[in-house]
N, C-alpha and C. Protein backbone atom coordinates (compact mmCIF):
# COMPACT_ATOMS: atom_id res chain seq x y z
N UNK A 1 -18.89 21.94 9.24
CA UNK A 1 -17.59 21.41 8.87
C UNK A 1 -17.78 20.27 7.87
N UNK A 2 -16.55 20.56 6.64
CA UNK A 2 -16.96 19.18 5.75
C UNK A 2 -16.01 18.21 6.26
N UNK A 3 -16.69 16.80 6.25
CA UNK A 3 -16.02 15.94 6.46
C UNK A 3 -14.96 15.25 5.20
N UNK A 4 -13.71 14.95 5.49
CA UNK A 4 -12.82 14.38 4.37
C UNK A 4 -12.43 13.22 4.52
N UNK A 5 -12.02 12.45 3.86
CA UNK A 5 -11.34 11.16 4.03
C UNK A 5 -10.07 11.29 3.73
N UNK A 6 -9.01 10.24 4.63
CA UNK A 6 -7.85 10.61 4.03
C UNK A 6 -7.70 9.09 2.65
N UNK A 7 -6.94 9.66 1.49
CA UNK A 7 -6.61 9.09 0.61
C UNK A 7 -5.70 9.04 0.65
N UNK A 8 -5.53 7.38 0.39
CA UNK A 8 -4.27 6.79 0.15
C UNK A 8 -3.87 5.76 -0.65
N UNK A 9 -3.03 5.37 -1.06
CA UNK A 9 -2.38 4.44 -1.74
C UNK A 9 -1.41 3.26 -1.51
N UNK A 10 -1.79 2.47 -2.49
CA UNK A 10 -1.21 0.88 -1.89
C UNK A 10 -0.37 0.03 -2.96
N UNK A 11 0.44 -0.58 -3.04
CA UNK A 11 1.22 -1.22 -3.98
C UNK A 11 0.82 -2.94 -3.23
N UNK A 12 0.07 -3.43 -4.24
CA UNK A 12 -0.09 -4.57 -3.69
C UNK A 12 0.88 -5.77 -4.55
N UNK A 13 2.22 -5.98 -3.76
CA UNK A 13 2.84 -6.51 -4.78
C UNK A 13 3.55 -8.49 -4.53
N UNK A 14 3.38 -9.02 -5.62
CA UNK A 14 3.28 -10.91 -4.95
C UNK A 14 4.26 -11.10 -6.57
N UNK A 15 5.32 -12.02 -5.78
CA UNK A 15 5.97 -12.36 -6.65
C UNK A 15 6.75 -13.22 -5.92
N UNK A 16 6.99 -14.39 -6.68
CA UNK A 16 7.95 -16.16 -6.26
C UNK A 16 6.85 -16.26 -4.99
N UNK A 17 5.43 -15.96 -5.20
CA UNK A 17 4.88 -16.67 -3.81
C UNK A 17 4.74 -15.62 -2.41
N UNK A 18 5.09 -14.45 -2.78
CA UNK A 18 5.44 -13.69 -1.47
C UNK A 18 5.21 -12.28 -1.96
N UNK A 19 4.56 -11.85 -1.19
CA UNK A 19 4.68 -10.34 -0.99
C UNK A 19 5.35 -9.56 -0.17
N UNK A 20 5.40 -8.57 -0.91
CA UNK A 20 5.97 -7.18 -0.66
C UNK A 20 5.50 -6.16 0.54
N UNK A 21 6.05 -6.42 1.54
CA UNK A 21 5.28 -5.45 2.97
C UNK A 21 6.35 -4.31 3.16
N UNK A 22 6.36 -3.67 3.93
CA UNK A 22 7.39 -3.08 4.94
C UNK A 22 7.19 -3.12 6.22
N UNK A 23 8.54 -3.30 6.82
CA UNK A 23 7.84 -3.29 8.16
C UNK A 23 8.66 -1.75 9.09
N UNK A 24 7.76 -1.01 10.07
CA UNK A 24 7.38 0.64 10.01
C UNK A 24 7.46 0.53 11.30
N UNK A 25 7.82 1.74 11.72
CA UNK A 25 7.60 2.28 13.44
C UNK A 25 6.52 3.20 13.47
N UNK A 26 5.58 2.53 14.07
CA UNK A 26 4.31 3.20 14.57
C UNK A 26 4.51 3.63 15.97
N UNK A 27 3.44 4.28 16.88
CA UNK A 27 2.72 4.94 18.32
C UNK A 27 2.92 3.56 18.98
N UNK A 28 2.27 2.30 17.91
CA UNK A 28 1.97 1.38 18.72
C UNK A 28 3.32 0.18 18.63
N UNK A 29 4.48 0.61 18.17
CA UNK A 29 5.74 -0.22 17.70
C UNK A 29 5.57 -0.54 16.29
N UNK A 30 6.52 -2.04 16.14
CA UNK A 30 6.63 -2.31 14.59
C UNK A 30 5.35 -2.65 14.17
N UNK A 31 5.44 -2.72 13.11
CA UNK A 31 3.65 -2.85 12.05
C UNK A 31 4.47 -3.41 10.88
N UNK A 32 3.57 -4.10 10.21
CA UNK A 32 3.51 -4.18 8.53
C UNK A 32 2.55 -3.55 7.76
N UNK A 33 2.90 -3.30 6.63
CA UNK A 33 1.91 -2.64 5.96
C UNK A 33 2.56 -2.89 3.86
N UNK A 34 1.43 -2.62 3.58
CA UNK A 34 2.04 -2.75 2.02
C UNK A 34 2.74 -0.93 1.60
N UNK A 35 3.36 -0.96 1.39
CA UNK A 35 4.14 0.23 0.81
C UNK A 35 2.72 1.14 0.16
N UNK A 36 2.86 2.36 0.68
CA UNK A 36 1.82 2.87 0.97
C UNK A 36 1.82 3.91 1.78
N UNK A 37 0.73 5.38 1.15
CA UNK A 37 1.02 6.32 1.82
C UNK A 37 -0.14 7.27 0.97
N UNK A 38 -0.34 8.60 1.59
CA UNK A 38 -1.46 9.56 1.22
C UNK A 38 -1.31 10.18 0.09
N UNK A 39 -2.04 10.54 -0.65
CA UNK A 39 -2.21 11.32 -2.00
C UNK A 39 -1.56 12.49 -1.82
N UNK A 40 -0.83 13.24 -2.26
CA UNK A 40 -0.37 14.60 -2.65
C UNK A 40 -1.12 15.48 -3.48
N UNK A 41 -1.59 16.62 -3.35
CA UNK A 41 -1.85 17.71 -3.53
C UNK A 41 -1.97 17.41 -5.39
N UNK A 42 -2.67 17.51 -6.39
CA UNK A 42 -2.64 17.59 -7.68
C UNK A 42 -1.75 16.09 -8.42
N UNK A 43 -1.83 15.36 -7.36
CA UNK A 43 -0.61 13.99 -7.72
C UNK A 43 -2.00 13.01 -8.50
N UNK A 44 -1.81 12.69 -9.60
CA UNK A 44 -2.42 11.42 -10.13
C UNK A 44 -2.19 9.93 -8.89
N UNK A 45 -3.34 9.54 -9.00
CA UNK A 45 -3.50 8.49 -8.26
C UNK A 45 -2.04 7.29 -8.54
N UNK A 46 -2.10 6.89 -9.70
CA UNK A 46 -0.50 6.00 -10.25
C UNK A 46 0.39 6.63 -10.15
N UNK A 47 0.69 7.53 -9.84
CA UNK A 47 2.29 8.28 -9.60
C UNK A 47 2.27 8.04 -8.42
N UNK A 48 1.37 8.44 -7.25
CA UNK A 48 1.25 8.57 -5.78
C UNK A 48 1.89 7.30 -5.91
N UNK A 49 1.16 6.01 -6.33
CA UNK A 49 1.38 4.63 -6.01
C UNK A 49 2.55 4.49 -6.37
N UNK A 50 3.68 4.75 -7.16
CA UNK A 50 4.63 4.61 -7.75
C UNK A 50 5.65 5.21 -7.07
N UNK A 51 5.23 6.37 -6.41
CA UNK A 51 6.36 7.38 -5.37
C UNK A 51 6.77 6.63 -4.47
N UNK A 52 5.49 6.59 -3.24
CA UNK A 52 5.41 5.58 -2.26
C UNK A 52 6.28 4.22 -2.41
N UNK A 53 5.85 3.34 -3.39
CA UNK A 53 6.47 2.36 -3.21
C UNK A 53 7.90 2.59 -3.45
N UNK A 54 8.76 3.07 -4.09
CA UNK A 54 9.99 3.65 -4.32
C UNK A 54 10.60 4.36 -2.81
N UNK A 55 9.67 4.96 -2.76
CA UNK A 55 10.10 5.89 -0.92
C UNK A 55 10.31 4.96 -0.06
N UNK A 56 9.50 3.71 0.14
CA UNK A 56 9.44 3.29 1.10
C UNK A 56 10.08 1.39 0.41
N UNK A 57 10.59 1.40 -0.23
CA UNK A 57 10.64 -0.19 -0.50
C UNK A 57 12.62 -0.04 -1.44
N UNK A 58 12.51 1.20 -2.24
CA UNK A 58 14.01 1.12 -2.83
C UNK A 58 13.33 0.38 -4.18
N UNK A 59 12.42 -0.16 -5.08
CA UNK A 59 11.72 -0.55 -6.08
C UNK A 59 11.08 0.40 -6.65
N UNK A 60 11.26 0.02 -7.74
CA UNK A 60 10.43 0.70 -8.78
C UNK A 60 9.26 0.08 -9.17
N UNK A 61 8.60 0.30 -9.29
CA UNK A 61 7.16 -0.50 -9.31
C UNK A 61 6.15 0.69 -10.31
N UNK A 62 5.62 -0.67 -11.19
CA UNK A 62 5.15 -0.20 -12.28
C UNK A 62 3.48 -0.71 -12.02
N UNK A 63 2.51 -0.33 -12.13
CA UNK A 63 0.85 -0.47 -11.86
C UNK A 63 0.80 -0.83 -13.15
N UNK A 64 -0.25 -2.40 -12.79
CA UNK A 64 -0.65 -2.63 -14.04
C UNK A 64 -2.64 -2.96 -14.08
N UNK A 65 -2.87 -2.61 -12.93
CA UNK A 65 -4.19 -2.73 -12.82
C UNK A 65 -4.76 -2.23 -11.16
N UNK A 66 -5.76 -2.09 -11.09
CA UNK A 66 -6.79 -1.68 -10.20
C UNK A 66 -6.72 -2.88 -8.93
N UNK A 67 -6.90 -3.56 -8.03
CA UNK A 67 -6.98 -4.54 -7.38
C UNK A 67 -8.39 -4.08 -6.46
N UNK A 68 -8.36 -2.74 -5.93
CA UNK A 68 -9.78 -2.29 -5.31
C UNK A 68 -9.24 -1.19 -4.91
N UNK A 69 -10.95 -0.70 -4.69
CA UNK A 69 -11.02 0.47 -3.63
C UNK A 69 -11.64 0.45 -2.42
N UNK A 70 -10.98 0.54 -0.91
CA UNK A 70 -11.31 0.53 0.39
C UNK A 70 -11.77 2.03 1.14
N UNK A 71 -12.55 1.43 2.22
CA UNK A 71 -13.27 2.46 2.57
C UNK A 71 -13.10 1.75 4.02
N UNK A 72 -11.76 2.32 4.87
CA UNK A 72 -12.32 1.95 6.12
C UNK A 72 -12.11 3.14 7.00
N UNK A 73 -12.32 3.03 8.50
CA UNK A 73 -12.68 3.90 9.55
C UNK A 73 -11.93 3.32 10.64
N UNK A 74 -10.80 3.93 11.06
CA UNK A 74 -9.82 3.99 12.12
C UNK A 74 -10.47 4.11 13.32
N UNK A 75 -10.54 2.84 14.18
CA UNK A 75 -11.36 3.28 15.44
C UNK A 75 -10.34 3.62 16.16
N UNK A 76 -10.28 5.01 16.05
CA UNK A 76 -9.17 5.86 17.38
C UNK A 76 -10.37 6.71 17.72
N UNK A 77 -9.33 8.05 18.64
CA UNK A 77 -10.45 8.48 18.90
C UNK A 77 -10.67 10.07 18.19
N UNK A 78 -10.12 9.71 17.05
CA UNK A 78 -10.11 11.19 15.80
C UNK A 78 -11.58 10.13 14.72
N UNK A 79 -11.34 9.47 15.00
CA UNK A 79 -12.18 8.02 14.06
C UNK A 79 -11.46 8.66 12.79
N UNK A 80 -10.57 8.72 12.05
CA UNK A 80 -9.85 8.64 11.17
C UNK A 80 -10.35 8.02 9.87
N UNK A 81 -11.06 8.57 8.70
CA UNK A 81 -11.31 7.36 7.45
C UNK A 81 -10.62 7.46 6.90
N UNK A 82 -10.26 6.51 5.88
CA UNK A 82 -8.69 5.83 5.14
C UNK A 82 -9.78 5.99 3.73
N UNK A 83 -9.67 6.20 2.69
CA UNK A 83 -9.89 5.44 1.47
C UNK A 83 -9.06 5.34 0.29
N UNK A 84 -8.67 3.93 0.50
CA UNK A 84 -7.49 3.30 -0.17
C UNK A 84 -7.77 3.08 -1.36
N UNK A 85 -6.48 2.85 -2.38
CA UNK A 85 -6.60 2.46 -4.00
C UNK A 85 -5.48 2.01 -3.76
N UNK A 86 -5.90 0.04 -3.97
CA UNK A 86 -4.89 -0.58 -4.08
C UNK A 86 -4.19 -1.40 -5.56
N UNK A 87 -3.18 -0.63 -5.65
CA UNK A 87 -2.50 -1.35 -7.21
C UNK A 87 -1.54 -2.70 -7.22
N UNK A 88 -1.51 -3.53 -8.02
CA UNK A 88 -0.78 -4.53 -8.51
C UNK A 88 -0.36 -4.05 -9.51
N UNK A 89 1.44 -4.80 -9.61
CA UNK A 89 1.47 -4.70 -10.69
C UNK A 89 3.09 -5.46 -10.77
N UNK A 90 3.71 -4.50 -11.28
CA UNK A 90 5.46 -5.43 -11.22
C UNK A 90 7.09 -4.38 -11.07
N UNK A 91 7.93 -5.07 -10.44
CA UNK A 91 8.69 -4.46 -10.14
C UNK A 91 9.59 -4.22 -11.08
N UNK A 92 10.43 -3.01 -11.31
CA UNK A 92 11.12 -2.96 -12.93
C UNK A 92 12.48 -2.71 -12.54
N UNK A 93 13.15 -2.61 -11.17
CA UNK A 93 14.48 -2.26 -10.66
C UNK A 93 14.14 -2.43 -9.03
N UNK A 94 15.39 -2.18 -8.75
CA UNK A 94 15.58 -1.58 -7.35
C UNK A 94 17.22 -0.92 -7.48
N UNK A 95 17.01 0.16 -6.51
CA UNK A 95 17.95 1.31 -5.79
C UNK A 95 18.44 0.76 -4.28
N UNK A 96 19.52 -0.31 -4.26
CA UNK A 96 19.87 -0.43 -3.12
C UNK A 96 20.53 0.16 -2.25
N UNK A 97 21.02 1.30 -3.21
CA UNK A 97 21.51 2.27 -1.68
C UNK A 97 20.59 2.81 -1.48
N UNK A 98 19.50 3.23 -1.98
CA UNK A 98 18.25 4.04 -1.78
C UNK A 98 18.20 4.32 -0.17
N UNK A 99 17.78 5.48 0.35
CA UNK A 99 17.41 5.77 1.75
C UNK A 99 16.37 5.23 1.99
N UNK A 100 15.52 4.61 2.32
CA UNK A 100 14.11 4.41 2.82
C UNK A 100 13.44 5.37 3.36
N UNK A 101 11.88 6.44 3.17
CA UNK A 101 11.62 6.86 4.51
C UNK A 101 11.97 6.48 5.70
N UNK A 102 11.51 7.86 6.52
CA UNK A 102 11.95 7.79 8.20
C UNK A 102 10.72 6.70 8.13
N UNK A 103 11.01 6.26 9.71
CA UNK A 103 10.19 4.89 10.71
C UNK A 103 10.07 3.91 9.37
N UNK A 104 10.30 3.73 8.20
CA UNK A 104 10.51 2.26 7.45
C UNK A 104 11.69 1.63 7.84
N UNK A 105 11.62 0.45 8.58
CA UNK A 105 12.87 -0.11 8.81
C UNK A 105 13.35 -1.49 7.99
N UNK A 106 12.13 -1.81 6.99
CA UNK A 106 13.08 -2.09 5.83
C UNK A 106 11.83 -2.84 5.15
N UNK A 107 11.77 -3.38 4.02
CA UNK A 107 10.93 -3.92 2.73
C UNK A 107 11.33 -5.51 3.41
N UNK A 108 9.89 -6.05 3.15
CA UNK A 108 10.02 -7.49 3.85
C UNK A 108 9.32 -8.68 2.79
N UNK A 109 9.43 -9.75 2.26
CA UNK A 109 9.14 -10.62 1.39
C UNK A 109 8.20 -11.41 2.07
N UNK A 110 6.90 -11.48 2.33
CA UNK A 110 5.91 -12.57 3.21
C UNK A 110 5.39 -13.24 2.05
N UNK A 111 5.26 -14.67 3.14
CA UNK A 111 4.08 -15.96 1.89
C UNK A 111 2.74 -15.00 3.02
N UNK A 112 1.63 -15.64 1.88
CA UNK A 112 0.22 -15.56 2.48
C UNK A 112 0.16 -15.91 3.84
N UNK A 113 0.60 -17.22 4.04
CA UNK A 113 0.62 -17.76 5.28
C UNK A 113 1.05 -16.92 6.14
N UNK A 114 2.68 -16.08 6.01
CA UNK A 114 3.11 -15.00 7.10
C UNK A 114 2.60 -14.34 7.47
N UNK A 115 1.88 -13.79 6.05
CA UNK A 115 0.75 -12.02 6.39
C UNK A 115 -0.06 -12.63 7.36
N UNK A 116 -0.76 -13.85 7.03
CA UNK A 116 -1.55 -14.10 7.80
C UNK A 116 -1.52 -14.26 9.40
N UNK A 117 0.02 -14.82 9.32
CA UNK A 117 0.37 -15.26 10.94
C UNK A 117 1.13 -13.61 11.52
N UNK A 118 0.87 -12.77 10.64
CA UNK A 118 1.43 -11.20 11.49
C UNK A 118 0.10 -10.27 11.54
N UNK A 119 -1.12 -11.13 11.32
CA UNK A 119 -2.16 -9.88 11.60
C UNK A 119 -1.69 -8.96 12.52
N UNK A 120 -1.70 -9.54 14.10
CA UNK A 120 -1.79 -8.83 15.30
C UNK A 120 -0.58 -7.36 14.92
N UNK A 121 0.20 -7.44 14.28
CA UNK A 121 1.40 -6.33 14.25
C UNK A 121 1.21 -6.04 12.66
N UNK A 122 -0.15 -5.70 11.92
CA UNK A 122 -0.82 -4.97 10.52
C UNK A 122 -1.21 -3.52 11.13
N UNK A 123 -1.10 -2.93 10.44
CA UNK A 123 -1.15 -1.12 10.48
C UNK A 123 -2.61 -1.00 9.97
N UNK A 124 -3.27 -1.94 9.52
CA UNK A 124 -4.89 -1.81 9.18
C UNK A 124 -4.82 -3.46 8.80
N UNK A 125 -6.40 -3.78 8.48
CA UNK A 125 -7.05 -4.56 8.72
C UNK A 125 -7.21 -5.07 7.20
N UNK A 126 -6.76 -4.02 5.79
CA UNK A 126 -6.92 -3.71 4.74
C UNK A 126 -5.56 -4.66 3.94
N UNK A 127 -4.51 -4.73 4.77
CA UNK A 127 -3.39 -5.66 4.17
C UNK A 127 -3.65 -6.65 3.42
N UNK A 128 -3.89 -7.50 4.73
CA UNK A 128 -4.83 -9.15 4.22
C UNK A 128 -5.52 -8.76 3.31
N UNK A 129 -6.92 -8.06 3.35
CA UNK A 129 -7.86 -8.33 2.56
C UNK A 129 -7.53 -7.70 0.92
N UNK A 130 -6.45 -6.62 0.94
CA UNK A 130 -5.64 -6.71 -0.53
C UNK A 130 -5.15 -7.77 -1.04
N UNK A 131 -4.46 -8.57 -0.10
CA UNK A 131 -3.64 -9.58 -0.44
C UNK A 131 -4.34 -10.56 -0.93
N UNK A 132 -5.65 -10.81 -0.18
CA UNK A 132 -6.41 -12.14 -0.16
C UNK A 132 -7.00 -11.72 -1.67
N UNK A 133 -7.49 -10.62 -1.96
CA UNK A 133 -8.32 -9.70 -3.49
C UNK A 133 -7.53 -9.73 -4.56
N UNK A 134 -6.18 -9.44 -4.24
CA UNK A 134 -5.37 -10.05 -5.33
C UNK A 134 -5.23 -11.34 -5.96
N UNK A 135 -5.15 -11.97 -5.23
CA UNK A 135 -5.02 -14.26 -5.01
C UNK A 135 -6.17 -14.41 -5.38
N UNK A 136 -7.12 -13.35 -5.75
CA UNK A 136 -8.79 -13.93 -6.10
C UNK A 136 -9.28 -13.66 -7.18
N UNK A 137 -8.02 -12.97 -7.90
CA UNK A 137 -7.68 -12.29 -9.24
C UNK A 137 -8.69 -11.08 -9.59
N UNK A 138 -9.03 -10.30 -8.37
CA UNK A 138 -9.47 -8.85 -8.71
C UNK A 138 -8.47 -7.94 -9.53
N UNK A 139 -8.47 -7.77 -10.36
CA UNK A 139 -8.10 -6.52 -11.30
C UNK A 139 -9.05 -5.50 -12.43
N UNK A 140 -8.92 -4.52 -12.16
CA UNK A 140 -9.53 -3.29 -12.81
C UNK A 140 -9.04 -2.68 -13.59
N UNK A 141 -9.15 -2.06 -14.64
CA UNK A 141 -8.34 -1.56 -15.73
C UNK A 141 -7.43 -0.23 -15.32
N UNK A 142 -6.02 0.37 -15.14
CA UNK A 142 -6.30 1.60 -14.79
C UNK A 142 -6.88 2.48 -15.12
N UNK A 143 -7.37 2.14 -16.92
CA UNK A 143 -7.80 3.75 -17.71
C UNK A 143 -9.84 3.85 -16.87
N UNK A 144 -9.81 3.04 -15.73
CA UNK A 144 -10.51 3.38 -14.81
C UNK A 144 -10.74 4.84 -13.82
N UNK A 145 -9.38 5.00 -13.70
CA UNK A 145 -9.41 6.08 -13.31
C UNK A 145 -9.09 7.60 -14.02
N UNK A 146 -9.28 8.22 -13.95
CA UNK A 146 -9.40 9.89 -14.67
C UNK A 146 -8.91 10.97 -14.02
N UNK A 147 -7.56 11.19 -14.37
CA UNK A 147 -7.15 12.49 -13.53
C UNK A 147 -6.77 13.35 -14.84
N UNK A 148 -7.58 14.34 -14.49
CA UNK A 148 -7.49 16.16 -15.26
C UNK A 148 -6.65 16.67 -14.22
N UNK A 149 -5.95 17.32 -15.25
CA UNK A 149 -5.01 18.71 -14.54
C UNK A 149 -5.81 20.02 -14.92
């Protein structure tokens, strides 16, 4: 059997001091998480990031660089691997009647300090350490990445 990772995507987004979370109905109740969700089938990595955040936030959000790539391992008991591509970048609208995905119960504005004081109720461990990678001025070019059709 080959082993896969699941891929996913992240909008890592800070603006007036605060970022951009949602907060989600999980197995385990509410969570935060950065707007964010799995790759689609033939989907370029920046569109994925661009869907997602729109699906789940009512923003349009435009990628303007790389922030990282994560590699972690869900200790459940599927042991689940995640490998994330997290983007920064800037918001160019919002759709306020927009529906939100199901279990998003709504787009939330945190300082550092909040993220920090909501670890215990984070959907991964990967939030913070986007957040903190951003504030540390990690950015990557996108023409980093290469998607052929």
């Amino acid at each position: 059997m080959v082993w896969k990772p699941h891929v996913t995507v992240a909008a890592v987004v800070y603006r007036d001091g605060k970022f951009l979370l949602v907060e989600e109905e999980t197995e385990a109740g509410l969570a935060f998480n950065q707007p964010a969700g799995h790759l689609e089938e033939d989907e370029p990595l920046v569109d994925a990031v661009v869907r997602e955040a729109l699906e789940e936030t009512a923003y349009h959000f435009k990628p303007t660089h790389l922030v990282g790539i994560y590699h972690w391992k869900h200790p459940t008991k599927e042991d689940t691997t995640y490998l994330r591509f997290a983007f920064a970048g800037e918001l160019r609208g919002f759709e306020a009647d927009r529906k939100l995905d199901d279990g998003i119960v709504a787009a939330r504005w945190l300082t550092l300090d909040e993220v920090r004081a909501t670890q215990a109720r984070h959907r991964s461990p990967l939030i913070l350490r986007c957040c903190e990678d951003l504030l540390a001025g990690k950015r990557y070019p996108l023409d980093m990445l290469v998607h052929y059709d």
